[in-house]
Structures are given as C-alpha cells and as structure tokens.
N, C-alpha and C. Protein backbone atom coordinates (compact mmCIF):
# COMPACT_ATOMS: atom_id res chain seq x y z
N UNK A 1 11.14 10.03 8.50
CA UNK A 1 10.57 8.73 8.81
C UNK A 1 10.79 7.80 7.61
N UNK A 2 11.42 6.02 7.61
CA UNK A 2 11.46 5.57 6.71
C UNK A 2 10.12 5.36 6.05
N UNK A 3 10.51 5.10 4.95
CA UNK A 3 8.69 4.97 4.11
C UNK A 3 9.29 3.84 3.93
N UNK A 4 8.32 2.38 4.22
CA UNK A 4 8.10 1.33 3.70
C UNK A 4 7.56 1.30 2.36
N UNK A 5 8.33 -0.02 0.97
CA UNK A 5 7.43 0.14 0.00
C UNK A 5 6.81 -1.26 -0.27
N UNK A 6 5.83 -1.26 -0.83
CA UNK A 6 4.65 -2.19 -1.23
C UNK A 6 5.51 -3.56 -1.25
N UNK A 7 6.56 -3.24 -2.00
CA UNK A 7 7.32 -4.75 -2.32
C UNK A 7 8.01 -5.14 -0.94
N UNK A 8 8.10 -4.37 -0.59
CA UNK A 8 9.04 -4.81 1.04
C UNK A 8 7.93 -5.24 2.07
N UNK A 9 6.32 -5.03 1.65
CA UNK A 9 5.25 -5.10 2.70
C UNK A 9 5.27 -6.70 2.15
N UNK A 10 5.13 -6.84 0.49
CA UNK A 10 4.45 -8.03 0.24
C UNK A 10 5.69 -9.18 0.08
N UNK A 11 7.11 -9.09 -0.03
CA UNK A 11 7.69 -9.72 0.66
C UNK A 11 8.07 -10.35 2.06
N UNK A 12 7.77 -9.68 2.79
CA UNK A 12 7.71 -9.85 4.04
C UNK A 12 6.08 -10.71 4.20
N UNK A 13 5.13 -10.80 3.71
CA UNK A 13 3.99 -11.52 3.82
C UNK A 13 4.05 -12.64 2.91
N UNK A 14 5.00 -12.79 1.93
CA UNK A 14 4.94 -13.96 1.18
C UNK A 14 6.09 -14.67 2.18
N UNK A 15 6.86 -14.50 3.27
CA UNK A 15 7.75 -15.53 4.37
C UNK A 15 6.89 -16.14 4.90
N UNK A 16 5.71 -16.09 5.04
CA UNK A 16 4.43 -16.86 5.62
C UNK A 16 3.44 -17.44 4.22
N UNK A 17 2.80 -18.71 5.30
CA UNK A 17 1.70 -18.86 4.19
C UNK A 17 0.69 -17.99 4.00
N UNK A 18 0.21 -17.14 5.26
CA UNK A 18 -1.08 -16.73 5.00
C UNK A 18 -0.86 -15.40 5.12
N UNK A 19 -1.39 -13.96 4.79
CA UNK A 19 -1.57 -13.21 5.49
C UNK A 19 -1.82 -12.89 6.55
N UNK A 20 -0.45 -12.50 7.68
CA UNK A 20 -1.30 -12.65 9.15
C UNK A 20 -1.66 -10.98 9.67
N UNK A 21 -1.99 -10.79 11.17
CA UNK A 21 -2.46 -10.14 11.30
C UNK A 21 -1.01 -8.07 11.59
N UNK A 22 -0.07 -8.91 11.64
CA UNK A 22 1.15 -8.25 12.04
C UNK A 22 1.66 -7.45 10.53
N UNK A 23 1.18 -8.62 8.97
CA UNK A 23 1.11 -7.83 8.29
C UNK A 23 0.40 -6.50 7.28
N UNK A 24 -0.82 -7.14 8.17
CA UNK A 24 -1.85 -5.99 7.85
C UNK A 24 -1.44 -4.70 8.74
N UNK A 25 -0.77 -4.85 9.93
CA UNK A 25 -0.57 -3.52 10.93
C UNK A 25 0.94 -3.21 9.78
N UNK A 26 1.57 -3.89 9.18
CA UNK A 26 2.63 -3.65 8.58
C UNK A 26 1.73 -2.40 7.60
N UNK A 27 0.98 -2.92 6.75
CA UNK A 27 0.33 -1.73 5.58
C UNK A 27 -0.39 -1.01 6.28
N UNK A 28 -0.93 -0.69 7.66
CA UNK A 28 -1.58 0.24 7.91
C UNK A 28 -0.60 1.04 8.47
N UNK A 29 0.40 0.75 8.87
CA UNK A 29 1.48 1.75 9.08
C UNK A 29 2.19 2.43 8.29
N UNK A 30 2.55 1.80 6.98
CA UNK A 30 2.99 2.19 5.76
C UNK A 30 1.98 3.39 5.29
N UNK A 31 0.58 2.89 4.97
CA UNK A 31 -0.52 3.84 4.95
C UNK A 31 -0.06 5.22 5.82
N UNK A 32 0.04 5.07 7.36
CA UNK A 32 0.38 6.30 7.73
C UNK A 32 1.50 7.33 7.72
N UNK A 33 2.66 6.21 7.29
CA UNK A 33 3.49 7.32 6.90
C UNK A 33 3.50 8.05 5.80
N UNK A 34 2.94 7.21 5.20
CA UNK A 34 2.85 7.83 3.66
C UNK A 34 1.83 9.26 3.55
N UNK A 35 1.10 9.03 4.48
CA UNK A 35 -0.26 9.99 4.95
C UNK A 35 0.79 11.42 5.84
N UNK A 36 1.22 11.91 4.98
CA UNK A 36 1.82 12.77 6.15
C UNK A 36 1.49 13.77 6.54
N UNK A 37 0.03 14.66 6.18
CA UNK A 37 -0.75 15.50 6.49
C UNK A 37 -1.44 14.83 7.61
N UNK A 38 -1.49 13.52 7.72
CA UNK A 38 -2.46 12.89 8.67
C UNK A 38 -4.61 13.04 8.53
N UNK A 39 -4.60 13.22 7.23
CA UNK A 39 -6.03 13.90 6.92
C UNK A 39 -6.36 12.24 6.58
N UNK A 40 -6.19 10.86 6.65
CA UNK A 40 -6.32 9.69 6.25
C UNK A 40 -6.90 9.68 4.88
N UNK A 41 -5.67 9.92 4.08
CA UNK A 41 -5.62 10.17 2.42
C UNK A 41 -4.58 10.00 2.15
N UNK A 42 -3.87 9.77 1.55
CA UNK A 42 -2.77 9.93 0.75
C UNK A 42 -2.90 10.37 -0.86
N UNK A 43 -2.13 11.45 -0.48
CA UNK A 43 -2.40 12.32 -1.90
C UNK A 43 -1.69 12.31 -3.11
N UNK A 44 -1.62 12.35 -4.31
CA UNK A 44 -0.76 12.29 -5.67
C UNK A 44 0.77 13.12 -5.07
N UNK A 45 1.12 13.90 -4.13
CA UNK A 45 2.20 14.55 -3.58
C UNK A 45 2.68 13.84 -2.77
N UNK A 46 1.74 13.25 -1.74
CA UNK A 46 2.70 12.65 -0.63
C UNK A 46 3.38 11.03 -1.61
N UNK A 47 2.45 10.19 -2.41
CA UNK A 47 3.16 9.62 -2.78
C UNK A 47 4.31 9.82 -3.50
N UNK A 48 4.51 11.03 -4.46
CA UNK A 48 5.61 11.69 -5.67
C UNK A 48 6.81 10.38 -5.30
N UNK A 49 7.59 9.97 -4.03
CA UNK A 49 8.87 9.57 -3.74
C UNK A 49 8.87 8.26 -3.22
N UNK A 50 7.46 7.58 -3.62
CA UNK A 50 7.56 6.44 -2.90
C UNK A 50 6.78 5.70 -4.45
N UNK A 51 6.82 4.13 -4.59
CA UNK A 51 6.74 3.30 -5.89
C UNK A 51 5.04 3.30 -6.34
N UNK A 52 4.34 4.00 -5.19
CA UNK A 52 3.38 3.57 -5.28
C UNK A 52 2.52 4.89 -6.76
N UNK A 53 3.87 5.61 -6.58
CA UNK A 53 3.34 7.42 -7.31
C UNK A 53 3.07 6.39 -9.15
N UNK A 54 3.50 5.62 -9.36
CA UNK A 54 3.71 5.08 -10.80
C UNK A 54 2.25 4.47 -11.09
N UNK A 55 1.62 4.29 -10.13
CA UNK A 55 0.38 3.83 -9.83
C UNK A 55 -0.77 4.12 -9.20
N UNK A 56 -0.31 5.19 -8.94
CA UNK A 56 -1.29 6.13 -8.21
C UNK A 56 -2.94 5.75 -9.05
N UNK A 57 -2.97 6.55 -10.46
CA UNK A 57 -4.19 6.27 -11.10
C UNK A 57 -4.86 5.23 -10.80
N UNK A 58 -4.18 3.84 -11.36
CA UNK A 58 -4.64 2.46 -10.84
C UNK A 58 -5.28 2.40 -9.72
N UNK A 59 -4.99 3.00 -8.56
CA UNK A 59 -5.20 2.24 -7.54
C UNK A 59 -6.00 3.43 -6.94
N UNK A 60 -6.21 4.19 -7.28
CA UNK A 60 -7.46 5.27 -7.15
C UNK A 60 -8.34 5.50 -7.89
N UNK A 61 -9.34 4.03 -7.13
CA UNK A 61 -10.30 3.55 -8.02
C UNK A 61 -11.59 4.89 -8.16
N UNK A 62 -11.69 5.73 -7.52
CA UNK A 62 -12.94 6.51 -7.49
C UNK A 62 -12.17 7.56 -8.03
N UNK A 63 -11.33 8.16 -8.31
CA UNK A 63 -10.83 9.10 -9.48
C UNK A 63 -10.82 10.20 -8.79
N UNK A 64 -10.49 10.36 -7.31
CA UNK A 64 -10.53 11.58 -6.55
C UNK A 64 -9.51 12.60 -6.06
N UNK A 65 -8.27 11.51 -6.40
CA UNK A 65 -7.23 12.21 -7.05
C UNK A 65 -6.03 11.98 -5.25
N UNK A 66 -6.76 11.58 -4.67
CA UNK A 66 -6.29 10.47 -3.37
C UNK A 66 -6.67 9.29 -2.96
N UNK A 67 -5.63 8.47 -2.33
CA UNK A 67 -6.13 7.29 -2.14
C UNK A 67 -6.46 6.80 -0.43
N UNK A 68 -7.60 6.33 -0.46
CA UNK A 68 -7.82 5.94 0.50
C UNK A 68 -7.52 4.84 1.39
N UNK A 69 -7.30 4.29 2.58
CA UNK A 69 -6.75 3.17 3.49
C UNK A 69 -7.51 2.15 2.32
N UNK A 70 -9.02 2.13 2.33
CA UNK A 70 -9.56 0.59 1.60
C UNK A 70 -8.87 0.77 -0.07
N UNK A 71 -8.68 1.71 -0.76
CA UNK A 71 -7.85 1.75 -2.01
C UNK A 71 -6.67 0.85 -1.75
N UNK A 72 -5.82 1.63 -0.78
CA UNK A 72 -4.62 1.20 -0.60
C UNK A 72 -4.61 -0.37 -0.28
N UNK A 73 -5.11 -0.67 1.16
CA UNK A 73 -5.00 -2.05 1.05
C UNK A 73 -5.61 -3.22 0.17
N UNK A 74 -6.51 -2.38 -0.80
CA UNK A 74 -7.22 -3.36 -1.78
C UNK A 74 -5.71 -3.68 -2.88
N UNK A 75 -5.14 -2.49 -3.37
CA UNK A 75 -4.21 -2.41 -3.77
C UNK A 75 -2.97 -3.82 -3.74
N UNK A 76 -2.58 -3.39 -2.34
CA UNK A 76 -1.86 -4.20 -1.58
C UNK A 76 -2.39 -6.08 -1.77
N UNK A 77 -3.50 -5.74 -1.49
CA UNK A 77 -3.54 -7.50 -1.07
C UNK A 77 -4.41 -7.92 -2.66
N UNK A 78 -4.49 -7.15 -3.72
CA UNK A 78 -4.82 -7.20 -5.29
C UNK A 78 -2.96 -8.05 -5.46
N UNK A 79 -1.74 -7.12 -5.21
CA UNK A 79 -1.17 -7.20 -5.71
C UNK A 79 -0.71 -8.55 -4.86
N UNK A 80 -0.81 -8.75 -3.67
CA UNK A 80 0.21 -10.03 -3.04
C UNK A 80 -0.87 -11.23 -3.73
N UNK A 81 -1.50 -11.46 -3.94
CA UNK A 81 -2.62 -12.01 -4.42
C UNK A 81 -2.01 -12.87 -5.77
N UNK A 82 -1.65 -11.91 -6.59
CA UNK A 82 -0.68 -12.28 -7.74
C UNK A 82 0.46 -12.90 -7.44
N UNK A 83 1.17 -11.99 -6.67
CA UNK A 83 2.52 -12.82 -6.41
C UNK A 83 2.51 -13.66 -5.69
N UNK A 84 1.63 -14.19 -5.20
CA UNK A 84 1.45 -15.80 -4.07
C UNK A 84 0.70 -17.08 -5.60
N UNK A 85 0.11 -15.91 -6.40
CA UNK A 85 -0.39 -16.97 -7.66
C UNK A 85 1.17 -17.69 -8.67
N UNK A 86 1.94 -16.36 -9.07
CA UNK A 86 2.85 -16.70 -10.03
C UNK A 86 3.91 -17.60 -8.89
N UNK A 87 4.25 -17.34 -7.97
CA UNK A 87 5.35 -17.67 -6.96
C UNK A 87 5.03 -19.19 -6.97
C-alpha cells in the first residue's frame, strides 16, 4: 500500500485556502496506513520507513512510545500551521 507523507498531505492542503474537509480524510487515511496492525496506534516500527520515524519523539506527546490519531493530526495541522505562516 502507498504510504502518503506529511509533506505530500500538507502540500496538497496548502492548494486551498483553508483546511477542508477531504483533507482531513486525506490524514486520517494516511493515519491508517501507516497503522498497519490496525490496533489505532502507530508504533516507533510501523513508522521506521516513512518521514514521520525522525519525529516520532516530538510528536508523541505522552511518551508511550506510539502515536495516536489526536498526536498525529495535532502533529499534522501544528505543522501546516507553520507552513501557511512562513508561505
């Protein structure tokens, strides 16, 4: 399955002004592939091959050593957040 990455989610949401609703189903799908046990976690393994592994710590704010859908998309819309600021 292709794995979508963060920069390809938040490019594709900076072609619009706003965050719409097609790109939030964009990161919750990303979320699930990345989830490939399907246990709604994504773990320090399943990320290893995708951009998000460089950041894992960061963005696993409760230190549990997986990240959760609200991690992840806090993540996500932390980071488009910035790049709609500097852009």
């Amino acid at each position: 399955m292709k794995k979508l990455t963060i920069a390809a989610l938040i490019s594709a949401a900076l072609s619009t002004s706003a965050f719409a609703g097609d790109d939030m189903d964009k990161i919750d799908t990303t979320f699930a592939d990345l989830d490939n046990d399907d246990n709604g976690y994504i773990s320090r393994e399943e990320a290893d091959d995708d951009e998000i592994s460089e950041h894992f710590s960061k963005i696993d704010a409760n230190s549990d050593m997986q990240l959760s859908m609200k991690e992840f998309n806090s993540h996500v819309m932390k980071f488009f957040h910035r790049q709609l600021h500097v852009g």
